[in-house]
N, C-alpha and C. Protein backbone atom coordinates (compact mmCIF):
# COMPACT_ATOMS: atom_id res chain seq x y z
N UNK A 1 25.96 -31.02 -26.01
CA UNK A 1 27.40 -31.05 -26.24
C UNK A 1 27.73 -32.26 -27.11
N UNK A 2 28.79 -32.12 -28.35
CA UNK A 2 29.07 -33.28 -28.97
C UNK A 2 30.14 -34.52 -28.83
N UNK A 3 29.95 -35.36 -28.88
CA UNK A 3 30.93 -36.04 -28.48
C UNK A 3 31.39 -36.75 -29.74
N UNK A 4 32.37 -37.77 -29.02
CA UNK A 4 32.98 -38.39 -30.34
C UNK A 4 32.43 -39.20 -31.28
N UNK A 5 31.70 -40.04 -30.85
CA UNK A 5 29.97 -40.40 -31.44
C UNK A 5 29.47 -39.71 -32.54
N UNK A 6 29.45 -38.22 -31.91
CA UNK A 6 28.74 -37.36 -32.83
C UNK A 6 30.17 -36.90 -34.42
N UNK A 7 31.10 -36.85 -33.53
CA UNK A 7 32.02 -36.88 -34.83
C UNK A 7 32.24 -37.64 -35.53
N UNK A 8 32.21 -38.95 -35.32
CA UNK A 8 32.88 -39.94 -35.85
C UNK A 8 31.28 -40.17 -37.20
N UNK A 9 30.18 -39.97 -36.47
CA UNK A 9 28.68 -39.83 -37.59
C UNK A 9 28.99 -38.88 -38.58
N UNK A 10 29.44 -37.13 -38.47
CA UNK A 10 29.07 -36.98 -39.29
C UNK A 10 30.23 -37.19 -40.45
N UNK A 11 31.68 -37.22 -39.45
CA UNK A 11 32.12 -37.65 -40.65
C UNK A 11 32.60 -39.00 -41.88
N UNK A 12 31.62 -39.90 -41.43
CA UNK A 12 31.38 -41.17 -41.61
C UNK A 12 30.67 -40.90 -42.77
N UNK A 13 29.52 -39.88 -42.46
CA UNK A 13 28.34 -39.41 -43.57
C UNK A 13 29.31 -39.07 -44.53
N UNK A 14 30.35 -38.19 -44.82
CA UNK A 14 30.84 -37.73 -46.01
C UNK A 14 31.38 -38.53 -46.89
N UNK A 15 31.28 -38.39 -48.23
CA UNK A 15 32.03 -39.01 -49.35
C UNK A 15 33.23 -39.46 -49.08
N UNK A 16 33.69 -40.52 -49.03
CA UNK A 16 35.24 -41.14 -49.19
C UNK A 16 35.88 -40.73 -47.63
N UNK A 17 35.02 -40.31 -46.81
CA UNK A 17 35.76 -40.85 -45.61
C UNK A 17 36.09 -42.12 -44.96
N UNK A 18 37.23 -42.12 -44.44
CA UNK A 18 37.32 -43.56 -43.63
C UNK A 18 37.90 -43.19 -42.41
N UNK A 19 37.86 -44.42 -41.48
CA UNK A 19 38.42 -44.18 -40.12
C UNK A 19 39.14 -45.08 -39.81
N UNK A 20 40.49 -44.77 -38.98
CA UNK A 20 41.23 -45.88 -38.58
C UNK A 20 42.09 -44.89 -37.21
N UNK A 21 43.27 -45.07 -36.36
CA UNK A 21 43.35 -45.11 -35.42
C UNK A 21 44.85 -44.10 -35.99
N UNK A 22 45.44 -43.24 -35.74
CA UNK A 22 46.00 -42.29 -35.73
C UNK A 22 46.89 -41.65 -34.42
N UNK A 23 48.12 -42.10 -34.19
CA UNK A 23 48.46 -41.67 -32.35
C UNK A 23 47.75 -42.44 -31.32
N UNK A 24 47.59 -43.54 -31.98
CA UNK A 24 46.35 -44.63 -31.12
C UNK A 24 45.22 -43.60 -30.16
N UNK A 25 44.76 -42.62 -31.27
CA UNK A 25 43.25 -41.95 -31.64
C UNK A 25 42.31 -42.13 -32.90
N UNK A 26 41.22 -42.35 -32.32
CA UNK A 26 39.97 -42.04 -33.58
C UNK A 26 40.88 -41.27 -34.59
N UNK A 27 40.26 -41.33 -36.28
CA UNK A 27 41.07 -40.17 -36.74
C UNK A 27 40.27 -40.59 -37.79
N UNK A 28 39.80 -39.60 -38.95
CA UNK A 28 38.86 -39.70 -39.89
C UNK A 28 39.71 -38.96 -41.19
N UNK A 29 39.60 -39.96 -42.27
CA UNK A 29 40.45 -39.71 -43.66
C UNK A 29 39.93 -39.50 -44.72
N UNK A 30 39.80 -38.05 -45.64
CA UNK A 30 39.31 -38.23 -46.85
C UNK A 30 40.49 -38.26 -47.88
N UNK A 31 41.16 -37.68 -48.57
CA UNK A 31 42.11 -37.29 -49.30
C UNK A 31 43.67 -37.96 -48.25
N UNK A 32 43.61 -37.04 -47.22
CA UNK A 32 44.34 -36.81 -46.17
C UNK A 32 43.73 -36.60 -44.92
N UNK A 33 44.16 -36.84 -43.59
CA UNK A 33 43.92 -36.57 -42.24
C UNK A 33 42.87 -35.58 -42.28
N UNK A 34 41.35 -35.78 -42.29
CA UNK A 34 40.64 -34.61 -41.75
C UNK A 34 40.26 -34.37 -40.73
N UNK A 35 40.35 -35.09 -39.56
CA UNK A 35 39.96 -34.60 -38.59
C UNK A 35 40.63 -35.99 -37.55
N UNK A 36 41.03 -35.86 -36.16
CA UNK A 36 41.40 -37.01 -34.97
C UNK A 36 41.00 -36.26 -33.57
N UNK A 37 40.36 -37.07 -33.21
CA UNK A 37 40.52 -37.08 -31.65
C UNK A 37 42.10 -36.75 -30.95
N UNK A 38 42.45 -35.66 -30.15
CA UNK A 38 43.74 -35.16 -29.75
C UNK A 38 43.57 -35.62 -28.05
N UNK A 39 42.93 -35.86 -27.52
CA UNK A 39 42.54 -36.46 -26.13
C UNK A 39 41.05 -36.20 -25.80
N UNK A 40 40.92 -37.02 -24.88
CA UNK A 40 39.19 -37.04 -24.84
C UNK A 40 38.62 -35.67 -24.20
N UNK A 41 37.46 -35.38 -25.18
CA UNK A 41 36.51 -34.19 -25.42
C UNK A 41 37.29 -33.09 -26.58
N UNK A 42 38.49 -33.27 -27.23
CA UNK A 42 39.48 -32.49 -27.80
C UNK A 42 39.46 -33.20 -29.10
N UNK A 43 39.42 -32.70 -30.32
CA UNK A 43 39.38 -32.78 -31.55
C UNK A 43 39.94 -31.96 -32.03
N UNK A 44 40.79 -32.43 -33.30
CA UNK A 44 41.86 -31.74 -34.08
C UNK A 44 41.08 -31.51 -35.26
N UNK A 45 41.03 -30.42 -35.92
CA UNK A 45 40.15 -29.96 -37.29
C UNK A 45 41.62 -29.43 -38.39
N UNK A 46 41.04 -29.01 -39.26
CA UNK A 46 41.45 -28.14 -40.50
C UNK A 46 40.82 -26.84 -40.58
N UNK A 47 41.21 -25.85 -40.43
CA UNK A 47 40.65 -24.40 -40.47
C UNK A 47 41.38 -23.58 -41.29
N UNK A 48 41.13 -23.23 -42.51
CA UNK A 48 42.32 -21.73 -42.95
C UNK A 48 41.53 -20.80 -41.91
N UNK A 49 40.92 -20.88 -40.97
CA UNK A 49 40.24 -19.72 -39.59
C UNK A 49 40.80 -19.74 -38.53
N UNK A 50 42.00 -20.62 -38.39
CA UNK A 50 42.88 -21.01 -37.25
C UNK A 50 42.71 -19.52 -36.21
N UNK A 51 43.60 -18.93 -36.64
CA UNK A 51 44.09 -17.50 -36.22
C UNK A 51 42.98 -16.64 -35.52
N UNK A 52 41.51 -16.69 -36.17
CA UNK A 52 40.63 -15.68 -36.16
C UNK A 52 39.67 -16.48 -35.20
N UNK A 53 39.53 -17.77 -35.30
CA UNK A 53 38.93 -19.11 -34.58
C UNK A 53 38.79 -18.72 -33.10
N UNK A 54 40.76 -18.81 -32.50
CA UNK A 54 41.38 -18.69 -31.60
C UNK A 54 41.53 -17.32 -30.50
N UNK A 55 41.74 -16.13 -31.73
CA UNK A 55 41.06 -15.47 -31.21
C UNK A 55 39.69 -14.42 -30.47
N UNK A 56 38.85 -15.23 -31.46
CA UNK A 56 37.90 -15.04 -31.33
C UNK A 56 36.82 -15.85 -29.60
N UNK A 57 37.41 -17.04 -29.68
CA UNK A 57 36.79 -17.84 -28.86
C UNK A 57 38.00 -19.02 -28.15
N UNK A 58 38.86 -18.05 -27.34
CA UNK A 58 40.31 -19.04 -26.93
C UNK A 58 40.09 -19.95 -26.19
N UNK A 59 38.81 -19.94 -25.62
CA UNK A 59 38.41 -21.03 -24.74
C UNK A 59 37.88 -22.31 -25.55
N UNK A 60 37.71 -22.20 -26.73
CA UNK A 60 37.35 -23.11 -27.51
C UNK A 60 38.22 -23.85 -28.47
N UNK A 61 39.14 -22.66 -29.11
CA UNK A 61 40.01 -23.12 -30.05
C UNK A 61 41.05 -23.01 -30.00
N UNK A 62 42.13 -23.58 -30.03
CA UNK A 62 43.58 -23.12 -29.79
C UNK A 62 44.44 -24.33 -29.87
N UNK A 63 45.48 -23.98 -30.09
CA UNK A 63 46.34 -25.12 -30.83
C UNK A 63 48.02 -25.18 -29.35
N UNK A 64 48.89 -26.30 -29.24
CA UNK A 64 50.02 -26.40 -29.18
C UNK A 64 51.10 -26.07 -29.72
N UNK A 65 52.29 -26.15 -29.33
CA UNK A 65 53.42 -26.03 -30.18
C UNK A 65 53.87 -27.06 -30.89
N UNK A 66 53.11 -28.61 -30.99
CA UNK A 66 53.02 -29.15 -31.44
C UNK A 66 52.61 -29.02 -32.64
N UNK A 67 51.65 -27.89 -32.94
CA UNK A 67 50.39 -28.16 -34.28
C UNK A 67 51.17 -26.53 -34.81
N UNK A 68 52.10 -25.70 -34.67
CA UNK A 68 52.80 -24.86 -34.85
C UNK A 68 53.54 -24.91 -36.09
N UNK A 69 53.64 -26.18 -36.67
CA UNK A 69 53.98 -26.24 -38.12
C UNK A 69 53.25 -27.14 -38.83
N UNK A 70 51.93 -26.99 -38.27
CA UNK A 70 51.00 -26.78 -39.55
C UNK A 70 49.96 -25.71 -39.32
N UNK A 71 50.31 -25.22 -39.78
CA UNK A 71 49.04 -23.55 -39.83
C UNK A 71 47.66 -23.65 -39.69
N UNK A 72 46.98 -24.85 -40.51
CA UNK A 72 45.66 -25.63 -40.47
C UNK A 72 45.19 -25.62 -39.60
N UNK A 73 46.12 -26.74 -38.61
CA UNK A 73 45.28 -27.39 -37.29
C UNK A 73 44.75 -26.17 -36.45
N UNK A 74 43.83 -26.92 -35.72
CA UNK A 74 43.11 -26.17 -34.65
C UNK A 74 42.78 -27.20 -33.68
N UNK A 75 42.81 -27.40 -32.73
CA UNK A 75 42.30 -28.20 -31.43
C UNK A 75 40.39 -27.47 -31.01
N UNK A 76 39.58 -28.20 -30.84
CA UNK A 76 38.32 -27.59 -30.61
C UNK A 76 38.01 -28.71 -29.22
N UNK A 77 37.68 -27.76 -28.24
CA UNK A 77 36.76 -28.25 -26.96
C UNK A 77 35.41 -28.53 -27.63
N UNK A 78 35.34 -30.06 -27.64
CA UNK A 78 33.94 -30.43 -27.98
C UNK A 78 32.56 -29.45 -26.97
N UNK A 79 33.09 -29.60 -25.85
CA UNK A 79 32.10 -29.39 -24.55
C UNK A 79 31.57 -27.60 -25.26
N UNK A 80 32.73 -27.14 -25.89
CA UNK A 80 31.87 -25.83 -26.02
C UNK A 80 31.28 -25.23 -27.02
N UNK A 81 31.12 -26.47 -28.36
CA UNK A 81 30.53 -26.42 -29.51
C UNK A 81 29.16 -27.12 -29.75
N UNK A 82 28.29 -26.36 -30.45
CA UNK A 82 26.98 -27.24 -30.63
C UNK A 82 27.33 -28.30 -32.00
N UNK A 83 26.33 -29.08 -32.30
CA UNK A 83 25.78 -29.27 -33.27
C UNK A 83 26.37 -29.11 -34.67
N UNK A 84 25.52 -28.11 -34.52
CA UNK A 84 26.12 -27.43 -35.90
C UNK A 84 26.93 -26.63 -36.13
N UNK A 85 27.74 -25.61 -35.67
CA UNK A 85 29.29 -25.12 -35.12
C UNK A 85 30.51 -26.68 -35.67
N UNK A 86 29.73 -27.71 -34.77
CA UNK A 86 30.59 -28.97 -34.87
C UNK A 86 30.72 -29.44 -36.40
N UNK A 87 29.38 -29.43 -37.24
CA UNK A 87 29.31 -29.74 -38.29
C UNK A 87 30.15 -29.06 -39.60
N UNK A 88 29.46 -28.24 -39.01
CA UNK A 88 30.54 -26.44 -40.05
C UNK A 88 32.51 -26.79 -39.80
N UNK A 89 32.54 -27.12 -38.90
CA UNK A 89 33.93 -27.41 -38.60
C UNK A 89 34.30 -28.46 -39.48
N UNK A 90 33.53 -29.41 -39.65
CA UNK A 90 34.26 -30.86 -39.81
C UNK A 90 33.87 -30.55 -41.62
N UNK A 91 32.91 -29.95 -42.05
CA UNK A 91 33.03 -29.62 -43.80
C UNK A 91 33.89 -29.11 -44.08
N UNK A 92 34.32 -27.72 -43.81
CA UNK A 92 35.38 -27.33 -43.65
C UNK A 92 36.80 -28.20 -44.06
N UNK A 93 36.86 -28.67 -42.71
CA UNK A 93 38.13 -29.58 -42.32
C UNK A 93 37.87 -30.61 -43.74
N UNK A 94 36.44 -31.12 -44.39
CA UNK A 94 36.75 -32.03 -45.17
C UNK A 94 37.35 -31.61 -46.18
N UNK A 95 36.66 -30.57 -46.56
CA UNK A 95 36.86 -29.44 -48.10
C UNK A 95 38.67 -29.42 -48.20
N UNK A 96 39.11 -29.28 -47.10
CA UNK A 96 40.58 -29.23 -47.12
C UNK A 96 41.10 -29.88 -47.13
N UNK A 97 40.79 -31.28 -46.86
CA UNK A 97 41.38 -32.21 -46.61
C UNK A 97 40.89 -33.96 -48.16
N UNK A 98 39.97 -33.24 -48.61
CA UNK A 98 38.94 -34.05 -49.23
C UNK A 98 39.33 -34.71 -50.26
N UNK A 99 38.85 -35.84 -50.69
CA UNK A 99 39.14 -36.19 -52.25
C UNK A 99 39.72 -35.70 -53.42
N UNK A 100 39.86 -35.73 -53.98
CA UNK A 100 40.57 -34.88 -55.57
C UNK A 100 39.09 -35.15 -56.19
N UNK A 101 39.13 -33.96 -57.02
CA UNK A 101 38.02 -34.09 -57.88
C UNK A 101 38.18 -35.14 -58.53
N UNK A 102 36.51 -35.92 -59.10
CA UNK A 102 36.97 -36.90 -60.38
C UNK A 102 37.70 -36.16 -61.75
N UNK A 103 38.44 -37.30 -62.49
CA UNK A 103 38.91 -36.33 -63.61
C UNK A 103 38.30 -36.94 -65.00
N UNK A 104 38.45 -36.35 -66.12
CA UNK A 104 37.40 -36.53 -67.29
C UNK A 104 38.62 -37.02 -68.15
């Protein structure tokens, strides 16, 4: 099971991320907000899969009425994601959230 440890690594690993404290939570920045800790074992992502995520696996993914105006978010139970599920999430979440291309 991954924990915040494991999030805060891989997305440390990516290009132009940074971290600073967000809702006085972990919270990891490329472009914009890609990913925060929402309470412990609970992580907030970026998904255009929100919808299909949620229903697919409601025990895993699912959002508030809080996160209801932004379409993106998704809340993920760390406890019920591996590895790499976790990883796939947080590229994702970067791709959307990520740097601007360089420009020429």
């Amino acid at each position: 099971m991954p924990a915040e440890h494991d999030v805060r690594s891989i997305c440390l690993s990516l290009p132009g991320v940074t971290e600073r404290l967000s809702w006085q939570q972990p919270a990891w920045f490329a472009r914009t907000l890609m990913a925060r800790m929402w309470e412990d074992g609970v992580l907030t992502v970026k998904s255009e899969e929100r919808e299909a995520l949620a229903e697919t696996d409601p025990r895993t993914f699912y959002w508030t009425p809080h996160h209801n105006r932004s379409p993106l978010l998704v809340l993920v139970r760390l406890e019920a994601v591996d590895e790499t599920e976790l990883r796939e999430l947080l590229l994702e979440s970067y791709r959307l959230a990520g740097p601007l291309p360089p420009t020429v």
